[in-house]
Structures are given as structure tokens and as C-alpha cells.
Protein backbone atom coordinates (compact mmCIF):
# COMPACT_ATOMS: atom_id res chain seq x y z
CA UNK A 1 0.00 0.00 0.00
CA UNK A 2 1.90 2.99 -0.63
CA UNK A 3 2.48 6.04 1.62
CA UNK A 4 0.43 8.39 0.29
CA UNK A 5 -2.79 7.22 0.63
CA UNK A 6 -2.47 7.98 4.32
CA UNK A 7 -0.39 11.41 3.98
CA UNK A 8 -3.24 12.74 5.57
CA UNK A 9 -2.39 11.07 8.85
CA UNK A 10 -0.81 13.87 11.45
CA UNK A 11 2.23 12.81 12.87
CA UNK A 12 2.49 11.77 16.64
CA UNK A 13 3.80 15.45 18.72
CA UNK A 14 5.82 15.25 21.47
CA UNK A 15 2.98 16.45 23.66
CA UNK A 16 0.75 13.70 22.31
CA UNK A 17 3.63 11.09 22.88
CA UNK A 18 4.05 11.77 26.65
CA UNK A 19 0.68 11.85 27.46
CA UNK A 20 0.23 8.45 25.94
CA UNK A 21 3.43 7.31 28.49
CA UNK A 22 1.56 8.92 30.94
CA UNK A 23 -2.03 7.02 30.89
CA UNK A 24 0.26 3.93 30.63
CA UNK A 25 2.30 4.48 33.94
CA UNK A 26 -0.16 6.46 35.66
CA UNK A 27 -3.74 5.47 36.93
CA UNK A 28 -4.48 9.13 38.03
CA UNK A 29 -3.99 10.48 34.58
CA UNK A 30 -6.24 7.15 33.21
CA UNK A 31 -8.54 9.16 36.19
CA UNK A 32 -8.76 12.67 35.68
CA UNK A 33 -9.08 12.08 31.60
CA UNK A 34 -11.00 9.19 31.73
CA UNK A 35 -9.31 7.49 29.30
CA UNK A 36 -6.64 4.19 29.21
CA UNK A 37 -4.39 2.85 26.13
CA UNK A 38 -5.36 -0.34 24.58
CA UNK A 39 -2.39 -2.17 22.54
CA UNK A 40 -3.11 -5.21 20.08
CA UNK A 41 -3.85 -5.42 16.60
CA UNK A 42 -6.79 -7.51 17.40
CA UNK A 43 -8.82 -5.67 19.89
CA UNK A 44 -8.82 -2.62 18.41
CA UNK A 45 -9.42 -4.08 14.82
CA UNK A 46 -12.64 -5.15 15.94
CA UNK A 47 -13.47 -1.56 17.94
CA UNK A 48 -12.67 -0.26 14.40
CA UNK A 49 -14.59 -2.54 12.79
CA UNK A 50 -17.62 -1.79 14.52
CA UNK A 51 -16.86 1.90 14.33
CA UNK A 52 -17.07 1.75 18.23
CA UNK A 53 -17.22 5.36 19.91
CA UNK A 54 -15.13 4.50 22.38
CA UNK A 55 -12.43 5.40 20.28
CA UNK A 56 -10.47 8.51 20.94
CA UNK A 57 -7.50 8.01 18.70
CA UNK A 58 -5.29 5.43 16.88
CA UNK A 59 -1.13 5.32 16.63
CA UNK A 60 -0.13 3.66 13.56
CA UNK A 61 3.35 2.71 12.63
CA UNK A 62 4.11 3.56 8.87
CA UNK A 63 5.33 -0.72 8.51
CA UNK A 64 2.06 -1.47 10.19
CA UNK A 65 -0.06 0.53 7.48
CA UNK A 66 1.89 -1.06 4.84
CA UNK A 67 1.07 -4.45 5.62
CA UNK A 68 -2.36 -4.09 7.18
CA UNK A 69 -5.97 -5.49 5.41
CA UNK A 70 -7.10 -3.08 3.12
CA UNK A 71 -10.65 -3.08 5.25
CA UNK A 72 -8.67 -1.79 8.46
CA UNK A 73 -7.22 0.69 6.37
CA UNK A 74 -10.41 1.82 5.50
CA UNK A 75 -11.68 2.20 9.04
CA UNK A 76 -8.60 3.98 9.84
CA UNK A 77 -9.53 6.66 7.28
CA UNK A 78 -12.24 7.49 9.55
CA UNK A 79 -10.73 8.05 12.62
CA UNK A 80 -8.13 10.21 13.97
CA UNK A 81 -5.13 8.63 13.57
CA UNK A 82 -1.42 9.89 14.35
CA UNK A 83 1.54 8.39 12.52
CA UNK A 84 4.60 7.56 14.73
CA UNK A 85 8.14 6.75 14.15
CA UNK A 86 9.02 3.08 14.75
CA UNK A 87 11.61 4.00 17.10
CA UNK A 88 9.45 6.64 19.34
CA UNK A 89 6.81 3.73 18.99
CA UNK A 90 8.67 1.26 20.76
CA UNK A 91 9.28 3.80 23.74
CA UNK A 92 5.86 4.50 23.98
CA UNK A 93 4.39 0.56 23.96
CA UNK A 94 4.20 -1.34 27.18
CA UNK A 95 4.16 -4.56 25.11
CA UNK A 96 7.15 -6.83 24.99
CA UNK A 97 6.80 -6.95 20.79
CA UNK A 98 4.92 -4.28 19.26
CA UNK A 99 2.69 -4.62 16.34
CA UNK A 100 2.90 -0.83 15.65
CA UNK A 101 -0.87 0.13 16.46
CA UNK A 102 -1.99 1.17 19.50
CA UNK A 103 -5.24 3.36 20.74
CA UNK A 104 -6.81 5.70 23.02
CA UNK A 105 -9.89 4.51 24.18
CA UNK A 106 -12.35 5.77 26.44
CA UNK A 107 -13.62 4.33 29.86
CA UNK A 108 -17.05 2.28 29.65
CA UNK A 109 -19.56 3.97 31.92
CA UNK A 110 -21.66 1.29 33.31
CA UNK A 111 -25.14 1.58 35.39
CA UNK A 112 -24.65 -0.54 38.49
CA UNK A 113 -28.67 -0.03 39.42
CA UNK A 114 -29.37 -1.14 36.38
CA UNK A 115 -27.66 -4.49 37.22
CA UNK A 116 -28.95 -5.41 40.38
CA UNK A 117 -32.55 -3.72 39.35
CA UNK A 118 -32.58 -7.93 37.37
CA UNK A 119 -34.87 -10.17 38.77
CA UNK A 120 -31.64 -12.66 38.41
CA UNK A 121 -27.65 -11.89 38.63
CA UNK A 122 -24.35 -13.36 39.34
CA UNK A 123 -21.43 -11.39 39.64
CA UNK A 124 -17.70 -11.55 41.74
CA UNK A 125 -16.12 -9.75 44.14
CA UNK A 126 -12.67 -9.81 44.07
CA UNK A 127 -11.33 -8.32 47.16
CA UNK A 128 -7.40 -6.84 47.77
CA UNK A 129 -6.53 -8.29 44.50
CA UNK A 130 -3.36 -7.36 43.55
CA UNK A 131 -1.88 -9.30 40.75
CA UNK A 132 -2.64 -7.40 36.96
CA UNK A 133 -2.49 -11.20 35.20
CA UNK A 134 -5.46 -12.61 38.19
CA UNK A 135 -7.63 -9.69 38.01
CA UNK A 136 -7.07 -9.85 33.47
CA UNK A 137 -8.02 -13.55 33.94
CA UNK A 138 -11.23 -13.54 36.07
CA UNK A 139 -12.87 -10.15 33.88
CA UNK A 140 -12.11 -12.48 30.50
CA UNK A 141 -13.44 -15.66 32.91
CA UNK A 142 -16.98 -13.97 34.31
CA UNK A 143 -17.31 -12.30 30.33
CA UNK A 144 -17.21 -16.30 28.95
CA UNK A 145 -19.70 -17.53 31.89
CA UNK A 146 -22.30 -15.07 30.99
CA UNK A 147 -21.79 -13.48 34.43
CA UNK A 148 -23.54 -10.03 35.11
CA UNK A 149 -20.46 -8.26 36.60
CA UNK A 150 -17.63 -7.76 38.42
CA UNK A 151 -17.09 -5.49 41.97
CA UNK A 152 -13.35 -4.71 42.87
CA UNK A 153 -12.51 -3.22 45.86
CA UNK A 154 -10.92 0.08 45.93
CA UNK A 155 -7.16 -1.22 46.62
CA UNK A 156 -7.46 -3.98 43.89
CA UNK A 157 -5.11 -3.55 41.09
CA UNK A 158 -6.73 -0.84 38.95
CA UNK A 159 -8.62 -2.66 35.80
CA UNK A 160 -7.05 -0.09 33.26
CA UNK A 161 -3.52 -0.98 34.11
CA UNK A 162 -1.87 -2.07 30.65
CA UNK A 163 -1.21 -5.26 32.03
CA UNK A 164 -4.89 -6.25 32.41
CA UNK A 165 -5.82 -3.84 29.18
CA UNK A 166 -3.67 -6.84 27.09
CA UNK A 167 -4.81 -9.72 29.29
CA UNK A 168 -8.53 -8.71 28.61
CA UNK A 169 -8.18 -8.21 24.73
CA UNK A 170 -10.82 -6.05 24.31
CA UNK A 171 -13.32 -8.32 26.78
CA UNK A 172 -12.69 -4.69 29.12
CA UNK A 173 -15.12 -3.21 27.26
CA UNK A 174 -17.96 -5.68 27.24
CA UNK A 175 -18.09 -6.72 31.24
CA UNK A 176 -19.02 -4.29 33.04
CA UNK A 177 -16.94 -3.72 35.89
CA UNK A 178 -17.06 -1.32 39.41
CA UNK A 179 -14.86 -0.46 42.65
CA UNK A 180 -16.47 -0.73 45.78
CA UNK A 181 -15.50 0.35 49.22
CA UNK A 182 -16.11 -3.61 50.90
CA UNK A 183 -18.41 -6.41 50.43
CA UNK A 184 -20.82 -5.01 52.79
CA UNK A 185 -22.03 -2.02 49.99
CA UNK A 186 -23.32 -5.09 47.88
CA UNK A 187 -25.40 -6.26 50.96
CA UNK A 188 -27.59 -3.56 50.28
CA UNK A 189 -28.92 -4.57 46.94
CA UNK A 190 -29.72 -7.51 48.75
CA UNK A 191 -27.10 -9.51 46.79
CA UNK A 192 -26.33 -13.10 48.81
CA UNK A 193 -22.76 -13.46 48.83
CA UNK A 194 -21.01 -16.63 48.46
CA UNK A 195 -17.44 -16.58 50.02
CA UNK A 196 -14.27 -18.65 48.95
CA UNK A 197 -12.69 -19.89 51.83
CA UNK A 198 -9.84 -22.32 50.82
CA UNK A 199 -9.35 -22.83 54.99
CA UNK A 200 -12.43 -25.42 54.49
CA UNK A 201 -13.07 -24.69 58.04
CA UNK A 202 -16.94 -23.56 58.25
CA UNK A 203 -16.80 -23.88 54.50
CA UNK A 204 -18.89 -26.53 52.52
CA UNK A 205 -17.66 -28.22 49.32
CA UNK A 206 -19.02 -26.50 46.76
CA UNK A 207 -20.67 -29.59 44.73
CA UNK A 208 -22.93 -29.80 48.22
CA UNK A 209 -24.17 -26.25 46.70
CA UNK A 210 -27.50 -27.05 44.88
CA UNK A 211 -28.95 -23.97 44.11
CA UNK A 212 -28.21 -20.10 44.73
CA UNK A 213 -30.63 -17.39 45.56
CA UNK A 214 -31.21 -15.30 42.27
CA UNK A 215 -28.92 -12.68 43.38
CA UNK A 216 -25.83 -14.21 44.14
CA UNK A 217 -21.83 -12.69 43.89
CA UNK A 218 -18.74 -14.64 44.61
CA UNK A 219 -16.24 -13.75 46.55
CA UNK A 220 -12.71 -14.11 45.83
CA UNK A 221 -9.78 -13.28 48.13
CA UNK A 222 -6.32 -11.63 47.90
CA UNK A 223 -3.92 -14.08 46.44
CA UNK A 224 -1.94 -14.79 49.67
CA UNK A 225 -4.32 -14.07 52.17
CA UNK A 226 -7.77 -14.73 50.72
CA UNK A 227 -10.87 -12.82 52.22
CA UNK A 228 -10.76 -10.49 55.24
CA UNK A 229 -12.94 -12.16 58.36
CA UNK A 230 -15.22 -9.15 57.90
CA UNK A 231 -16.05 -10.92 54.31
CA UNK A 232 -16.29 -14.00 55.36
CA UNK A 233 -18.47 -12.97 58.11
CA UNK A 234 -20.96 -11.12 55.87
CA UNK A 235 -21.43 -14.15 53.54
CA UNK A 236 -24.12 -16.65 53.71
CA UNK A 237 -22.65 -19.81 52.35
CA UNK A 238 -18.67 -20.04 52.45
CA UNK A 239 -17.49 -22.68 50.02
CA UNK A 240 -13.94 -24.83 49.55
CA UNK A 241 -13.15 -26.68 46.01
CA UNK A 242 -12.27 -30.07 46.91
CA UNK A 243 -8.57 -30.31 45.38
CA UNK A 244 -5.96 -33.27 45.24
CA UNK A 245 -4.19 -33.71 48.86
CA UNK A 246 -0.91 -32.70 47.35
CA UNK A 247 -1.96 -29.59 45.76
CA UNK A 248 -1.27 -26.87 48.43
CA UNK A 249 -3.74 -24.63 47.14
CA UNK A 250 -5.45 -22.75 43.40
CA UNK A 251 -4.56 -19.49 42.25
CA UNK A 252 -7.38 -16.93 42.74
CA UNK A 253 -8.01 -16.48 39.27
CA UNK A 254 -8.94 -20.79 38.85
CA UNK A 255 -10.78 -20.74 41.77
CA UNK A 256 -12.73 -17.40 40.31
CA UNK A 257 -13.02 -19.75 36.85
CA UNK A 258 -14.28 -23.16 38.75
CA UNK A 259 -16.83 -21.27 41.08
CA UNK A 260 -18.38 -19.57 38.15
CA UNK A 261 -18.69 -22.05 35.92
CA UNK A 262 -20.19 -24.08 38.65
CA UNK A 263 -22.66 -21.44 40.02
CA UNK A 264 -23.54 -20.22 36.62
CA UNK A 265 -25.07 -23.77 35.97
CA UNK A 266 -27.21 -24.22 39.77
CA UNK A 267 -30.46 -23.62 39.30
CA UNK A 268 -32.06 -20.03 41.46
CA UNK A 269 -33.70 -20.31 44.51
């Protein structure tokens, strides 16, 4: 494809570039502009292929226009997109190898009321979690199961960070997700709340669970300390997942995975 069809593409400024490094390093800059940076070819081919809105710009490489599908060149035509030197590229992409497109892409705005206004939910909780690849792993895991949602609270690692933009591909924008002070502001919207407690101490095995009330959330724990007693105090069922006797324990993202699939299936009370 040569060059020229795309010499209307500006080219990357210096300001643009360092705000770009910015919403990458820093979640108070994703805050104040509301904004995060997704990187992959294939996430943000398929925003462009829907002409999603959440786009706020796209940073092409000059090798990646070259070589990309002539119907993602087309889409790119009708966005604002910045050219950018291979070698400024590489400084500004979090990702071990590049593929020379990245975007700007604004925050989902979800209703919680709406949510819990459904005669039937399930959602998790994922409480202290701190680990970018976990919390990547359990948004793409409730987004498979159908689930309604996910709750984070407020010092879980924050959902935007590029590590968990890339673990997500794309899935960020179709689960809706929300921080939450603790456990006990989902008690209000009389939500039942199942808790994970890999002590099995008070805990039932979780194939004894037959059914769950139609509002149900999981809990999940941090990933070396599990919940806090306060959580496990506010739940009504706490539930173990009967492992092998030489396993010491699963990661908090598996034990997300098992519990949903599981609970997705139970019929409501």
C-alpha cells in the first residue's frame, strides 16, 4: 500500500507522545481524563470494525499501514489517527513486541442499578486483588460464563492498568466492571454473597451447593491471604473446592473460573 494514501495522517507530537506514556504508567492520569491505552492489533481491529465510539484516537506505525488489510485501512480513514516513528513507537508501547498500532480509548460507563434492578444476577467480588495477570483472567473468565459483573474493591489492582488492558483483549469493554469500598455495599442490593474460603473450616464443598438465591456474587480473596474475616463474616454460604491432597492450594483467578462455571449452571432459589 503505498504512503500516500495515508499522507493525511498527522504525525504523533511530542505532547501527544508523553501523554500516551503517561495514561500507561499512571492510573491518576487514566482518572482525571477518563481514558486508558489499549495495545493489540486484534482488539482494536474489531473496535474499528464496529466503528465503536469509544475510540479517541489510533497510533499507527508507517510498517504497520503497509502491511495491514485493506478493510482496516479503510476504518482507519475514519478516525483520527497519528503516525509515529518506529523507534518513538517502541518507547511509547508497554508490550514486549509491538505490532505498531496502538489506541486511546475511552472508559465504559456502566449503570450498576441497572444491574442489580434484574430479577436474576451473578457477579464476583474480588477483594485486595493485587496481581494485573489474576484480576485480566477472572474479567475475560466472568465475560465467557455469561456473568452479570464484576465489583473490585478500591485497593485492587486498577482494571485499566496495561497489564490487564492486554490480558482482557478487548473483553474490558464488554463486562461491566465497578470499585467498591467492601463487600458489605453489595449487601444492600440484597445480593447473597457466596465466600471462597480455601481454609475449608466452616466452609462446605461446593458440589454440596445445589442452588443459589437469584442474586448471588462470589467472593474471591487476595492471592496470599484470601478474604478479610469481615467478608467471610458477611457471607451466607462459604465454600472450599475439593482439590488433590498434594496440591497446596489454586490461584485466585482458577478458583474465580471453577466457582463460576459451577454457580452459573445451579439452578435459582
Amino acid at each position: 500500500m503505498p504512503t500516500s494514501d495515508f499522507s493525511s495522517f498527522a504525525e504523533l507530537t511530542a505532547a501527544q507522545s508523553s501523554r500516551i506514556k503517561r495514561l500507561l504508567k499512571e492510573k491518576q492520569v487514566r482518572d482525571a481524563d477518563q481514558v486508558f491505552v489499549m495495545e493489540g492489533a486484534k482488539p482494536i481491529r474489531e473496535l474499528l470494525r464496529v466503528k465503536s465510539p469509544a475510540i479517541e484516537a489510533v497510533v499507527v506505525t508507517q510498517p504497520y499501514l503497509d502491511t495491514c488489510e485493506p478493510a482496516v485501512r479503510r476504518s482507519l480513514e475514519a478516525q483520527r489517527v497519528y503516525l509515529c516513528r518506529n523507534t518513538l513507537f517502541e518507547k511509547l508501547s508497554d508490550a514486549t513486541s509491538s505490532q505498531g498500532i496502538l489506541a486511546v480509548i475511552k472508559k465504559p460507563a456502566w449503570e450498576q442499578a441497572g444491574i442489580f434492578k434484574r430479577p436474576q444476577m451473578l457477579g464476583i467480588y474480588g477483594e485486595c486483588l493485587q496481581d494485573p495477570t489474576n484480576v485480566g483472567t477472572i474479567i475475560r473468565t466472568a465475560a465467557a460464563f455469561g456473568l452479570d459483573g464484576l465489583w473490585l474493591s478500591a485497593d485492587s489492582a486498577d482494571v485499566f492498568n496495561p497489564k490487564i488492558v492486554r490480558a482482557t483483549a478487548g473483553t474490558l469493554l464488554k463486562l461491566p466492571v465497578f470499585i467498591v469500598k467492601d463487600a458489605g455495599n453489595l449487601a444492600r442490593f440484597q445480593c447473597t454473597l457466596l465466600a471462597a474460603d480455601s481454609s475449608g473450616k466452616h466452609a462446605r464443598r461446593l458440589d454440596e451447593i445445589t442452588s443459589i438465591p437469584a442474586k448471588t456474587i462470589i467472593a474471591v480473596g487476595n492471592e496470599s491471604r484470601g478474604l478479610s474475616s469481615d467478608t467471610l463474616r458477611a457471607a451466607a454460604i462459604r465454600f472450599h473446592i475439593p482439590i488433590s491432597q498434594d496440591a497446596e492450594s489454586l490461584n485466585v483467578a482458577a478458583s474465580a473460573a471453577v466457582a463460576a462455571y459451577y454457580f452459573s449452571r445451579l439452578p435459582r432459589e
